[in-house]
PDB file of N, CA and C in Angstrom:
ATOM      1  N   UNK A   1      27.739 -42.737 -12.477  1.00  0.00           N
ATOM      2  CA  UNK A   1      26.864 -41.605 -12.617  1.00  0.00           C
ATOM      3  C   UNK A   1      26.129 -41.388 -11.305  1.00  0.00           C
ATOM      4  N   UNK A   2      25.795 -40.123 -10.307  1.00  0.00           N
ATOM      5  CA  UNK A   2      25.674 -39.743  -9.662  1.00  0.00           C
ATOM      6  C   UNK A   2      24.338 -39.494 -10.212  1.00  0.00           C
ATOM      7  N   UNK A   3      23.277 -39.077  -9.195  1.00  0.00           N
ATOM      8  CA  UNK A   3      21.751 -39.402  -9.108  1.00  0.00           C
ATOM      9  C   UNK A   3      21.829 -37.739  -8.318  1.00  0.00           C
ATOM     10  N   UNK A   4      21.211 -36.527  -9.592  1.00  0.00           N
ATOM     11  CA  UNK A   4      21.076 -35.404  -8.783  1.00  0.00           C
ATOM     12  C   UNK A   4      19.832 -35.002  -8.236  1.00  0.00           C
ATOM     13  N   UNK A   5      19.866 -34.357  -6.981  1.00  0.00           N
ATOM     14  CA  UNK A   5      19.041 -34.088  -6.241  1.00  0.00           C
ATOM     15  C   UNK A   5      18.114 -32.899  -6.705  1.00  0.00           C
ATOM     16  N   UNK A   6      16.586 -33.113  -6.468  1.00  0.00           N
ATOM     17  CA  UNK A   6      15.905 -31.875  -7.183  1.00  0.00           C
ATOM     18  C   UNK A   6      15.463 -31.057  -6.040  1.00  0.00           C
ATOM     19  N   UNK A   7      15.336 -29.926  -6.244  1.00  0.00           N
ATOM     20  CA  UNK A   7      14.743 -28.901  -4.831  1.00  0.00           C
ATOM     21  C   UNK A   7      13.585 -28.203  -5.430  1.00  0.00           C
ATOM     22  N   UNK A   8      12.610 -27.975  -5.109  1.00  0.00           N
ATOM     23  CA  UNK A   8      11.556 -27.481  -5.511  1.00  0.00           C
ATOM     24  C   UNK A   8      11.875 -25.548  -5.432  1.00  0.00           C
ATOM     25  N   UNK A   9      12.760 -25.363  -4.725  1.00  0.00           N
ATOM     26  CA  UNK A   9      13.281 -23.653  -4.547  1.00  0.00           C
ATOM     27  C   UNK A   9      14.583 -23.717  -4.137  1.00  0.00           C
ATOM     28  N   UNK A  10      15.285 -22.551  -4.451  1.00  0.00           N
ATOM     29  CA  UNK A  10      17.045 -22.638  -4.060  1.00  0.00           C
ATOM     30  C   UNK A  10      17.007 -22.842  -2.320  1.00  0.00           C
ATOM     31  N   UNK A  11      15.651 -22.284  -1.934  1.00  0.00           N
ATOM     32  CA  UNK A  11      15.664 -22.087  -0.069  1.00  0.00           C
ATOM     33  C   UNK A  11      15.747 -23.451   0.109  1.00  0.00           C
ATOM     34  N   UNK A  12      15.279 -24.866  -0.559  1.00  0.00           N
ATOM     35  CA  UNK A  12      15.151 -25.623  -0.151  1.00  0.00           C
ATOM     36  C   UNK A  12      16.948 -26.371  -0.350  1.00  0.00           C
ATOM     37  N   UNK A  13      17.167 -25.619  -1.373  1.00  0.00           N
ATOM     38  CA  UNK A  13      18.280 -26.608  -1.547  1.00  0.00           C
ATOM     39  C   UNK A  13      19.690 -26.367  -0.194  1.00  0.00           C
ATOM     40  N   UNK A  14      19.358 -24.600   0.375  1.00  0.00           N
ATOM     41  CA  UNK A  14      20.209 -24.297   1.165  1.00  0.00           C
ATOM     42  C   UNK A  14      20.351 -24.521   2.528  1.00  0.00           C
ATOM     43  N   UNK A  15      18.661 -24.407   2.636  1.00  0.00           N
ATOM     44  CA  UNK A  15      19.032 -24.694   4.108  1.00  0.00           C
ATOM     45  C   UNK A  15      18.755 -25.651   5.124  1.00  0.00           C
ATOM     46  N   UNK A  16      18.490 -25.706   5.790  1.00  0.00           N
ATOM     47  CA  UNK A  16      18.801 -26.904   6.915  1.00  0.00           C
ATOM     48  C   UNK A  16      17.377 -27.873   7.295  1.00  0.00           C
ATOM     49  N   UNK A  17      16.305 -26.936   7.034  1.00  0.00           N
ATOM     50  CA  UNK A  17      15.209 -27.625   7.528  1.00  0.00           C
ATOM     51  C   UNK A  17      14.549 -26.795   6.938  1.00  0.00           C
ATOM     52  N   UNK A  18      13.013 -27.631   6.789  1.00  0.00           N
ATOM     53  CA  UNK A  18      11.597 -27.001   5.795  1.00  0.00           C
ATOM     54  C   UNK A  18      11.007 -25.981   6.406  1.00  0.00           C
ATOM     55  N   UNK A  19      11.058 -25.379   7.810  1.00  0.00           N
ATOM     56  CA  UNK A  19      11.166 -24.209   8.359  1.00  0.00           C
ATOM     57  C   UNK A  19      11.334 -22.919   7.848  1.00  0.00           C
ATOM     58  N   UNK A  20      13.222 -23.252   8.334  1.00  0.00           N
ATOM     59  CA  UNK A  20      13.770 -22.394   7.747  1.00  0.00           C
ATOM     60  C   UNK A  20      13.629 -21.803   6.041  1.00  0.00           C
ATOM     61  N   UNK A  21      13.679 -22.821   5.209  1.00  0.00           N
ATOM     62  CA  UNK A  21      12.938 -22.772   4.058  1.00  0.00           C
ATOM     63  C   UNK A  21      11.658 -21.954   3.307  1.00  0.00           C
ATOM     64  N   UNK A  22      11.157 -22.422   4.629  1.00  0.00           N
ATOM     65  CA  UNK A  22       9.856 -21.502   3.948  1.00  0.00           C
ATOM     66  C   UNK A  22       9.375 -20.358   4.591  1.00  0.00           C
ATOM     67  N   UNK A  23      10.381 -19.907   5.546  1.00  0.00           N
ATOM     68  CA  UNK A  23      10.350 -18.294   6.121  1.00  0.00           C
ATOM     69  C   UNK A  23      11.128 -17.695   5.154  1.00  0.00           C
ATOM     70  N   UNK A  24      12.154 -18.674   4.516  1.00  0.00           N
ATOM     71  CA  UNK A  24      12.891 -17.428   3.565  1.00  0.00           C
ATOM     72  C   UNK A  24      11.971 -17.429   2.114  1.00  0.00           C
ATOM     73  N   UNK A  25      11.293 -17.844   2.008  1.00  0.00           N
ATOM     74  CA  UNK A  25      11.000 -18.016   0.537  1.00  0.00           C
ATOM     75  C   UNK A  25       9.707 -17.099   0.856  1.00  0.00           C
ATOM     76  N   UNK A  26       9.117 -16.596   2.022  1.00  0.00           N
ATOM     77  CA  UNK A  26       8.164 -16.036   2.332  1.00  0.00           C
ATOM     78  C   UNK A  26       9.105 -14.318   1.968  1.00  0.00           C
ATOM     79  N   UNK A  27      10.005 -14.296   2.916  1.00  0.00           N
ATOM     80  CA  UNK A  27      10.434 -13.249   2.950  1.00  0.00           C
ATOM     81  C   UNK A  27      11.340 -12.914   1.988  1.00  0.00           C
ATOM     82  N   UNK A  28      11.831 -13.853   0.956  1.00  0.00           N
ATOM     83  CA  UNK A  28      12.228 -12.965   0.001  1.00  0.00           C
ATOM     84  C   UNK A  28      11.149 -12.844  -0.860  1.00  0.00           C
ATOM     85  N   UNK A  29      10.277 -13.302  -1.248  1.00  0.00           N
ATOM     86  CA  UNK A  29       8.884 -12.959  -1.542  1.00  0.00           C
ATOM     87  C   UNK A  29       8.504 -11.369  -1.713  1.00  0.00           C
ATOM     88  N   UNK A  30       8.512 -11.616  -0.358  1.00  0.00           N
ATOM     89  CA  UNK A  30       7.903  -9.662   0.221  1.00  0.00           C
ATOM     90  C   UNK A  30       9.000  -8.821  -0.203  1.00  0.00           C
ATOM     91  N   UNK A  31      10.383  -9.330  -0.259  1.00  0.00           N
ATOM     92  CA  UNK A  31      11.537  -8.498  -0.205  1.00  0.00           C
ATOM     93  C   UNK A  31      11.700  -7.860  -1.910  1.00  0.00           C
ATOM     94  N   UNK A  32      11.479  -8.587  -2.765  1.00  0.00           N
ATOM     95  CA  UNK A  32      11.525  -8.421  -3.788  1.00  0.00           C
ATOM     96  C   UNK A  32       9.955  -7.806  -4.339  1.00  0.00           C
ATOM     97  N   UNK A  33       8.959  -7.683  -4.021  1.00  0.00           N
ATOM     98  CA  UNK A  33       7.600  -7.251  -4.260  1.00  0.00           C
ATOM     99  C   UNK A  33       7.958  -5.678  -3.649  1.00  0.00           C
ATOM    100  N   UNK A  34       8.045  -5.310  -2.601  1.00  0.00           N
ATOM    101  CA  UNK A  34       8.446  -4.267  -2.083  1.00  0.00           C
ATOM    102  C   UNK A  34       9.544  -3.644  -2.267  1.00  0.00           C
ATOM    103  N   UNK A  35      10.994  -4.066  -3.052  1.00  0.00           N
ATOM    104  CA  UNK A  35      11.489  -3.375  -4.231  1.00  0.00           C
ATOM    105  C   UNK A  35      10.917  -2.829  -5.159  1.00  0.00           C
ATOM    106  N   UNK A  36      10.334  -3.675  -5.701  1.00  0.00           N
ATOM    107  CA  UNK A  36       9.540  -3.670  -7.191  1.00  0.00           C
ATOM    108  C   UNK A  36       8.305  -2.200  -6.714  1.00  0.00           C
ATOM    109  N   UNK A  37       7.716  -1.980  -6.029  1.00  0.00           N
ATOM    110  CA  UNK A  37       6.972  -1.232  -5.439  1.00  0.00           C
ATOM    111  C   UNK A  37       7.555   0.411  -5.203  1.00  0.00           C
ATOM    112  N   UNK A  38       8.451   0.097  -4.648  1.00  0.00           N
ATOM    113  CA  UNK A  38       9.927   1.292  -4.908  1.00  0.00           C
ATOM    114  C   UNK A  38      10.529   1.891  -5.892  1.00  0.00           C
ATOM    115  N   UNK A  39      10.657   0.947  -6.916  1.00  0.00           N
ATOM    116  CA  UNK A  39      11.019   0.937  -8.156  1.00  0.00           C
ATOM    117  C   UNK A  39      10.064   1.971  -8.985  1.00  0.00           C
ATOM    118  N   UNK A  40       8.537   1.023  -8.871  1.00  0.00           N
ATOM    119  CA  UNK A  40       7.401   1.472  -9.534  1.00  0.00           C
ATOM    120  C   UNK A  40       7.236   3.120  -9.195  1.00  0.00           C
ATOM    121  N   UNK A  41       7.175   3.092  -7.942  1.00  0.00           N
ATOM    122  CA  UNK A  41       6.533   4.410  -7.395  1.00  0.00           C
ATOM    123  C   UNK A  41       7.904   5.248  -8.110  1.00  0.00           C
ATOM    124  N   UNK A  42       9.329   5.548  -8.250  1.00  0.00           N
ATOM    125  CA  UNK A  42      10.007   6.364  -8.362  1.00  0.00           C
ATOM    126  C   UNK A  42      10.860   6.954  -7.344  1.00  0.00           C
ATOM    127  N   UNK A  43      10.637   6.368  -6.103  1.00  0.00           N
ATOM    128  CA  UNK A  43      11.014   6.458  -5.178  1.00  0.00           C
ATOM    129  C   UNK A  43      12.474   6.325  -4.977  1.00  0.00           C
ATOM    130  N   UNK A  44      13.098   7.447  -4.181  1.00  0.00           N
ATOM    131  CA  UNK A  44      14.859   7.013  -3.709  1.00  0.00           C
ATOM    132  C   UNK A  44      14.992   6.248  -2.392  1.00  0.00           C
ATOM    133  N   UNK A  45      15.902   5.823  -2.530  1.00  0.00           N
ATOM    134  CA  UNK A  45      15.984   4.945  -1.192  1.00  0.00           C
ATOM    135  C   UNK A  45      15.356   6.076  -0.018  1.00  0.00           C
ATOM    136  N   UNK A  46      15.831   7.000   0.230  1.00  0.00           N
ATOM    137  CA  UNK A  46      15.855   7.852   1.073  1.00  0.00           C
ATOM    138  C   UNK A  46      14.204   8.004   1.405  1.00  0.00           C
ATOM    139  N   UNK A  47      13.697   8.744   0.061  1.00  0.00           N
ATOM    140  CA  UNK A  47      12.108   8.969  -0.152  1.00  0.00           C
ATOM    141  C   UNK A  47      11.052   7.662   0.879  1.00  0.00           C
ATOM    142  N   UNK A  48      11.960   6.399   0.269  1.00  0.00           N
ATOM    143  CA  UNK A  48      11.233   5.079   0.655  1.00  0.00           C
ATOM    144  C   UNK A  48      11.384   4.722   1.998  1.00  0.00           C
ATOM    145  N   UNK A  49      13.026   5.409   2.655  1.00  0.00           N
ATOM    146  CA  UNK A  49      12.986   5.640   3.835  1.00  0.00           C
ATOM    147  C   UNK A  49      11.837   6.296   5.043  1.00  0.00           C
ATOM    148  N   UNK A  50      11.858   7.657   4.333  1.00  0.00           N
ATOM    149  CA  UNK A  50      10.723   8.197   5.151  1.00  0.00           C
ATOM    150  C   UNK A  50       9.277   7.770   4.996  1.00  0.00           C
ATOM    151  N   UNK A  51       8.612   6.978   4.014  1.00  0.00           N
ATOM    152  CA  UNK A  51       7.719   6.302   4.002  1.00  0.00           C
ATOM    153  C   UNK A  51       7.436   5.393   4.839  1.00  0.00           C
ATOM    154  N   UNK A  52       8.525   4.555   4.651  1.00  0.00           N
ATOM    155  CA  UNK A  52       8.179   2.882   5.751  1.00  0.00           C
ATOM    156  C   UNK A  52       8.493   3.532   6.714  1.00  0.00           C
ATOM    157  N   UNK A  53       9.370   4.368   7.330  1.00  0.00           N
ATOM    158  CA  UNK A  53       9.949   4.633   8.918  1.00  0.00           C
ATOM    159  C   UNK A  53      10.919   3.912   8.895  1.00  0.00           C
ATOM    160  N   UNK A  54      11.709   4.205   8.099  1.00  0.00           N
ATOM    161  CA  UNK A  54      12.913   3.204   8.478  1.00  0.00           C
ATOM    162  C   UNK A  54      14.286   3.949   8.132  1.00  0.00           C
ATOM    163  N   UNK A  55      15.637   3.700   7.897  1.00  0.00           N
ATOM    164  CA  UNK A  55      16.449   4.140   7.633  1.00  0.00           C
ATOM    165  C   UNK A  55      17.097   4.185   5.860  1.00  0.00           C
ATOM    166  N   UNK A  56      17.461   4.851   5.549  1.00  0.00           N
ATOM    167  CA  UNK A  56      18.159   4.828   4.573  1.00  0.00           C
ATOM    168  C   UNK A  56      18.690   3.207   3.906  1.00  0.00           C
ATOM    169  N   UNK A  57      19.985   3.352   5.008  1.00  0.00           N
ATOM    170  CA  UNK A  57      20.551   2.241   5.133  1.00  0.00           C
ATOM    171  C   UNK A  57      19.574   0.872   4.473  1.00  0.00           C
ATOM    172  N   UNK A  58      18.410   0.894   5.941  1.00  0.00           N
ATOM    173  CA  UNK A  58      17.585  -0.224   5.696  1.00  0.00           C
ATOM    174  C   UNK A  58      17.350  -0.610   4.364  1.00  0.00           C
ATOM    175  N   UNK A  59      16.481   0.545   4.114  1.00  0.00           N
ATOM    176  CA  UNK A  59      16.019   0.539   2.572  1.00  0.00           C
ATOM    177  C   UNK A  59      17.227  -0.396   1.697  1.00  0.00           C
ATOM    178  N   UNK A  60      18.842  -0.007   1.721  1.00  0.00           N
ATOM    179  CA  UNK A  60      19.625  -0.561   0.619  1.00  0.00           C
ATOM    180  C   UNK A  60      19.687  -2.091   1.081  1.00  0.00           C
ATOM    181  N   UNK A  61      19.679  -2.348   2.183  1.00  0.00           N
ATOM    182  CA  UNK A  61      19.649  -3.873   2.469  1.00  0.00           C
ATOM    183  C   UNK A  61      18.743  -4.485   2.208  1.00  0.00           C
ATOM    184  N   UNK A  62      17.473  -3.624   2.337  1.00  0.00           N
ATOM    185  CA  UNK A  62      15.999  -4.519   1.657  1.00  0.00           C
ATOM    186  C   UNK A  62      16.118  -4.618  -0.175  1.00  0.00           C
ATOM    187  N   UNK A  63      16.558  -3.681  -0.359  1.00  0.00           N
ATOM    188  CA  UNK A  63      16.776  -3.350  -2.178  1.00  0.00           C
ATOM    189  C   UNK A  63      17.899  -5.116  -2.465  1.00  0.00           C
ATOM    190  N   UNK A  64      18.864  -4.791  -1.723  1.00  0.00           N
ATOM    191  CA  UNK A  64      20.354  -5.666  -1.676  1.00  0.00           C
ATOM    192  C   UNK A  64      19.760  -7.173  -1.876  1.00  0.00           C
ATOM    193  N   UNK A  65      18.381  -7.356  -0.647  1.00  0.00           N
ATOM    194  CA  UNK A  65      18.012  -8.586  -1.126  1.00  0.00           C
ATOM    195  C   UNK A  65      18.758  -9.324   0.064  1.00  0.00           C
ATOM    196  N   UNK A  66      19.127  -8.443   1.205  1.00  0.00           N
ATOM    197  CA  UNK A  66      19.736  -8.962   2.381  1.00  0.00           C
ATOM    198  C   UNK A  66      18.488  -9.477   3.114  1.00  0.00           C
ATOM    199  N   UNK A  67      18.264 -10.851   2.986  1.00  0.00           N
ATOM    200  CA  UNK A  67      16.910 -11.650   3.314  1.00  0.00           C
ATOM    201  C   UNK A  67      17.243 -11.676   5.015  1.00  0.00           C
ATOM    202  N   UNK A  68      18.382 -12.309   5.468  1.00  0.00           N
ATOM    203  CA  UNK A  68      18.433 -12.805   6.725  1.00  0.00           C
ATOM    204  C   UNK A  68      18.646 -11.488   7.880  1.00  0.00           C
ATOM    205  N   UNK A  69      18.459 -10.056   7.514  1.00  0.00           N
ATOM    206  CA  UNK A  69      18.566  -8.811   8.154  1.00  0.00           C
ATOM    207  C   UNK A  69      17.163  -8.621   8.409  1.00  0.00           C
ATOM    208  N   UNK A  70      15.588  -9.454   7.787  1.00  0.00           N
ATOM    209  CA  UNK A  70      14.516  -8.750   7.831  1.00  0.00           C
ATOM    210  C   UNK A  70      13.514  -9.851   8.532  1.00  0.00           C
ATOM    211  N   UNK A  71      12.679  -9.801   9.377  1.00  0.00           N
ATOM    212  CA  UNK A  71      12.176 -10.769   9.817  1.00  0.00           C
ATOM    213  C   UNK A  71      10.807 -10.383   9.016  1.00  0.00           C
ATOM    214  N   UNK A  72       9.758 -12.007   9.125  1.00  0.00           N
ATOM    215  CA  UNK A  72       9.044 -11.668   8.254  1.00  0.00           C
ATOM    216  C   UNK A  72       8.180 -10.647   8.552  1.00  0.00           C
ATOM    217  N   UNK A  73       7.724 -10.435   9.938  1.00  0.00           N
ATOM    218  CA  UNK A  73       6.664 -10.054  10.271  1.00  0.00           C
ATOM    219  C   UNK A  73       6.996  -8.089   9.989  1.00  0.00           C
ATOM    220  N   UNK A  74       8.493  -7.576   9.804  1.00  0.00           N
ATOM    221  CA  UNK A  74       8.703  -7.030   9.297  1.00  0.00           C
ATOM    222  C   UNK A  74       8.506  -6.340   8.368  1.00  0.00           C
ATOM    223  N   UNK A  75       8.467  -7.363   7.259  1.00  0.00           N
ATOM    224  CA  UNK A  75       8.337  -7.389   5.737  1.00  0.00           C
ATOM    225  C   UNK A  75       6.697  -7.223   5.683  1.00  0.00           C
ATOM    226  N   UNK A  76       6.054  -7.920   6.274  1.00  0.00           N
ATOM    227  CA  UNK A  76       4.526  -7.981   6.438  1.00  0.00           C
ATOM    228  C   UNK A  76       4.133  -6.211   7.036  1.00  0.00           C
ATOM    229  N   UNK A  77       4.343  -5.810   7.332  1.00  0.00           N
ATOM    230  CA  UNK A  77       4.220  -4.616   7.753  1.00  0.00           C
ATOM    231  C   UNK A  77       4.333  -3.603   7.103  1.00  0.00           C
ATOM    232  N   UNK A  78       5.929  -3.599   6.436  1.00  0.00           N
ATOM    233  CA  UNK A  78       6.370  -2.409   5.301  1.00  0.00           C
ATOM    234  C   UNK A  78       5.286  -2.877   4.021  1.00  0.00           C
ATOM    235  N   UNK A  79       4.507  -3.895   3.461  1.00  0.00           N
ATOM    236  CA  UNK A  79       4.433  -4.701   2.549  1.00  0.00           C
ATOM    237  C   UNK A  79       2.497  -3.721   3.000  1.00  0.00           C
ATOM    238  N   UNK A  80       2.143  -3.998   4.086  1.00  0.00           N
ATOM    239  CA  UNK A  80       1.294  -3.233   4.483  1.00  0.00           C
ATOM    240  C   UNK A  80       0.804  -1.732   4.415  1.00  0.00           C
ATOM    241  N   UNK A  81       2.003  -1.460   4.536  1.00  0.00           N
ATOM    242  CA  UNK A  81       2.379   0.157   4.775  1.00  0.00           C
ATOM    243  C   UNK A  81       2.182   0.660   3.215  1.00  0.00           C
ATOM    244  N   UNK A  82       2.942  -0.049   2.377  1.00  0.00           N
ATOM    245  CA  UNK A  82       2.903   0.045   0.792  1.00  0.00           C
ATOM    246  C   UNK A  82       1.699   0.025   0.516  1.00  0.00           C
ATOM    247  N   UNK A  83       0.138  -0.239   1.157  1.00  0.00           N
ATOM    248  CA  UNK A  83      -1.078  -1.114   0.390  1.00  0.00           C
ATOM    249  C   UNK A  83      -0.833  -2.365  -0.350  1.00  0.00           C
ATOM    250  N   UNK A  84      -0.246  -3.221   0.273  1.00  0.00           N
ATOM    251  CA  UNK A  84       0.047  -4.135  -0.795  1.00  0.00           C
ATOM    252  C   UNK A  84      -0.975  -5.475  -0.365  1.00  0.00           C
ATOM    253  N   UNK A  85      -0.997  -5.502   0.378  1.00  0.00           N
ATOM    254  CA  UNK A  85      -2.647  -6.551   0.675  1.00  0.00           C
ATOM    255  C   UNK A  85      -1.995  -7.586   0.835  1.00  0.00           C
ATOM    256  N   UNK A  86      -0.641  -7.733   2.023  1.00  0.00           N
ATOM    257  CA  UNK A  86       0.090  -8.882   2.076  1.00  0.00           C
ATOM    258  C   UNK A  86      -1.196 -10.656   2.748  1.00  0.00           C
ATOM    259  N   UNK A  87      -0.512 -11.288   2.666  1.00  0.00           N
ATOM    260  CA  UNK A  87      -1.671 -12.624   3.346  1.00  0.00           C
ATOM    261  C   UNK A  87      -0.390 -13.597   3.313  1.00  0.00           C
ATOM    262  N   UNK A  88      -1.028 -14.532   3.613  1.00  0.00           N
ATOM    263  CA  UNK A  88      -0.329 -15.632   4.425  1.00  0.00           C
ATOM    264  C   UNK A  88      -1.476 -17.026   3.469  1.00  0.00           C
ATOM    265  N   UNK A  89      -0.590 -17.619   2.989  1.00  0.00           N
ATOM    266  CA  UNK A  89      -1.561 -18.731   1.749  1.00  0.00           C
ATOM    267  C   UNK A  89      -0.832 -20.338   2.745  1.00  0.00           C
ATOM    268  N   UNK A  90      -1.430 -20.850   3.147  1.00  0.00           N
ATOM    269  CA  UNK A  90      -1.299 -22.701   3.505  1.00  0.00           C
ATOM    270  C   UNK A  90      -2.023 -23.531   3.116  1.00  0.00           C
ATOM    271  N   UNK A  91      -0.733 -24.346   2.653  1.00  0.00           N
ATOM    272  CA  UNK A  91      -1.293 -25.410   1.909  1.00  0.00           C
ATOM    273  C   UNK A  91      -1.241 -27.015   2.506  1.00  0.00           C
ATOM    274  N   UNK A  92      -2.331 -27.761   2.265  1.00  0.00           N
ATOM    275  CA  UNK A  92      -2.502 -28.483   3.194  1.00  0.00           C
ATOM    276  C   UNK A  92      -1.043 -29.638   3.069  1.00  0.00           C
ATOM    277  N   UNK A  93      -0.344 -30.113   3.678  1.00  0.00           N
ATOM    278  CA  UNK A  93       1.248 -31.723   3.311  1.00  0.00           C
ATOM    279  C   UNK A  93       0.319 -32.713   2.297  1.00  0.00           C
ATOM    280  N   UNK A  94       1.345 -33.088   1.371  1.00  0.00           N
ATOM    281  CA  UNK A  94       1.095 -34.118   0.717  1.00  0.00           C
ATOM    282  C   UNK A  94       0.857 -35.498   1.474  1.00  0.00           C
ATOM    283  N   UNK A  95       1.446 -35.312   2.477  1.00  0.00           N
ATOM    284  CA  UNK A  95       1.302 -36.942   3.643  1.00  0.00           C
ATOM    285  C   UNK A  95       1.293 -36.346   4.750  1.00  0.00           C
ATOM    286  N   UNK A  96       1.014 -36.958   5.377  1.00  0.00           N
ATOM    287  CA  UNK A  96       1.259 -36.433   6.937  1.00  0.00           C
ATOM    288  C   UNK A  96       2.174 -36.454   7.396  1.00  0.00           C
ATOM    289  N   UNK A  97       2.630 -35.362   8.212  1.00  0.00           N
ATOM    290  CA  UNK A  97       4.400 -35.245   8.916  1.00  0.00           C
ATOM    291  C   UNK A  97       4.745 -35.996  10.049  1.00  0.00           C
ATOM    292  N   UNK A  98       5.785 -36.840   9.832  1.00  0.00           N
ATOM    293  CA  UNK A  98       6.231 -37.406  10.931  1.00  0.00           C
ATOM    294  C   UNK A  98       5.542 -36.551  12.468  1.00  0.00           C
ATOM    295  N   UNK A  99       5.054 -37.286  13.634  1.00  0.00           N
ATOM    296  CA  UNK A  99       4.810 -36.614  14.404  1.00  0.00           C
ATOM    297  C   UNK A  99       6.310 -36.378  15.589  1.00  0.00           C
ATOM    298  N   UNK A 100       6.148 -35.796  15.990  1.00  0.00           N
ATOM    299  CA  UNK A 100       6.812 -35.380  17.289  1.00  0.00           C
ATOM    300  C   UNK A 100       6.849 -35.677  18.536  1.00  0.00           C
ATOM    301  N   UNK A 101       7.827 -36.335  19.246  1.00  0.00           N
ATOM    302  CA  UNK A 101       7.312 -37.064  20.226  1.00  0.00           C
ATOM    303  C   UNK A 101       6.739 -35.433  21.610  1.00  0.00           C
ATOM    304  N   UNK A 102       6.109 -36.061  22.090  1.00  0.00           N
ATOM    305  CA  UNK A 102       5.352 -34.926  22.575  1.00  0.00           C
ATOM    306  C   UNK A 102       6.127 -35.106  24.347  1.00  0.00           C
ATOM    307  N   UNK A 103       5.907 -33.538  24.480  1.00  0.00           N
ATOM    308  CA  UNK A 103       6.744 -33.013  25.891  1.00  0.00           C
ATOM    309  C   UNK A 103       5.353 -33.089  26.681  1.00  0.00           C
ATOM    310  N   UNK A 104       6.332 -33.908  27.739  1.00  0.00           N
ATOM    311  CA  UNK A 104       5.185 -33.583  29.161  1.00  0.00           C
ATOM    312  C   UNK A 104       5.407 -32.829  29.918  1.00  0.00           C
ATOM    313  N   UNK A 105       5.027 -32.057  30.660  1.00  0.00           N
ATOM    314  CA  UNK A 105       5.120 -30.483  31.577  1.00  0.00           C
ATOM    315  C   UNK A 105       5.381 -31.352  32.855  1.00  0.00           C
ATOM    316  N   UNK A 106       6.472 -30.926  33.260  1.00  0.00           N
ATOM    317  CA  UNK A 106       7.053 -31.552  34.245  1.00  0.00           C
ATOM    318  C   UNK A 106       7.961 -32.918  34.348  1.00  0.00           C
ATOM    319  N   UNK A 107       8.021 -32.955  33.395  1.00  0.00           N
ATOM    320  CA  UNK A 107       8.676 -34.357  32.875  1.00  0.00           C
ATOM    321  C   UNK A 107      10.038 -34.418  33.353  1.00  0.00           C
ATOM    322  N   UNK A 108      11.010 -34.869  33.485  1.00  0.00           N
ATOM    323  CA  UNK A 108      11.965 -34.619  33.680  1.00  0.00           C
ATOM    324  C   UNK A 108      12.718 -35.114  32.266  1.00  0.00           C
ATOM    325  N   UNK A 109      14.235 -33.958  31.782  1.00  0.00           N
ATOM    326  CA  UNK A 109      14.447 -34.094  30.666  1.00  0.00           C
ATOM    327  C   UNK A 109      15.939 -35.247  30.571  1.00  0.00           C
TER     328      UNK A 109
END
């Protein structure tokens, strides 16, 4: 019997590092709130186009849920643009993170 692994979010289970992880879980966050916002209002892609300033297109890739096409600060913006009262929530590590060995300026590498 094999011992399965638990992930606290699918981002964690996919990708490579806790980084990456938690930019996507940020931004599909926004990505799916700002559908839902689209949705609400009645809005066509098109309509939602000329709102944010963006393209048509865009709009179906943000709808699509195409996470890795939108950067966050992006999403923070359109999410803005909506009134949506985006923020940024941190929470303090359960332990402290391995540190990093630290770069010296001029160091040779």
């Amino acid at each position: 019997m094999t011992d399965k692994q638990r992930f606290s979010s699918v981002w964690d289970a996919i990708e490579d590092n806790p980084e990456n992880a938690a930019s996507m879980r940020a931004r599909s966050g926004l990505m799916m709130s700002l559908t839902e916002v689209i949705r609400q209002q009645g809005m066509t892609q098109a309509q939602a186009a000329v709102f944010f300033g963006v393209t048509q297109p865009r709009i179906s890739d943000l709808m699509r849920g195409k996470v890795n096409l939108f950067s966050l600060d992006t999403l923070i913006d359109m999410a803005a643009t909506a009134g949506m009262g985006p923020t940024v929530k941190v929470s303090m590590p359960r332990a402290a993170p391995a540190k990093r060995p630290a770069r010296r300026v001029g160091a040779p590498t």
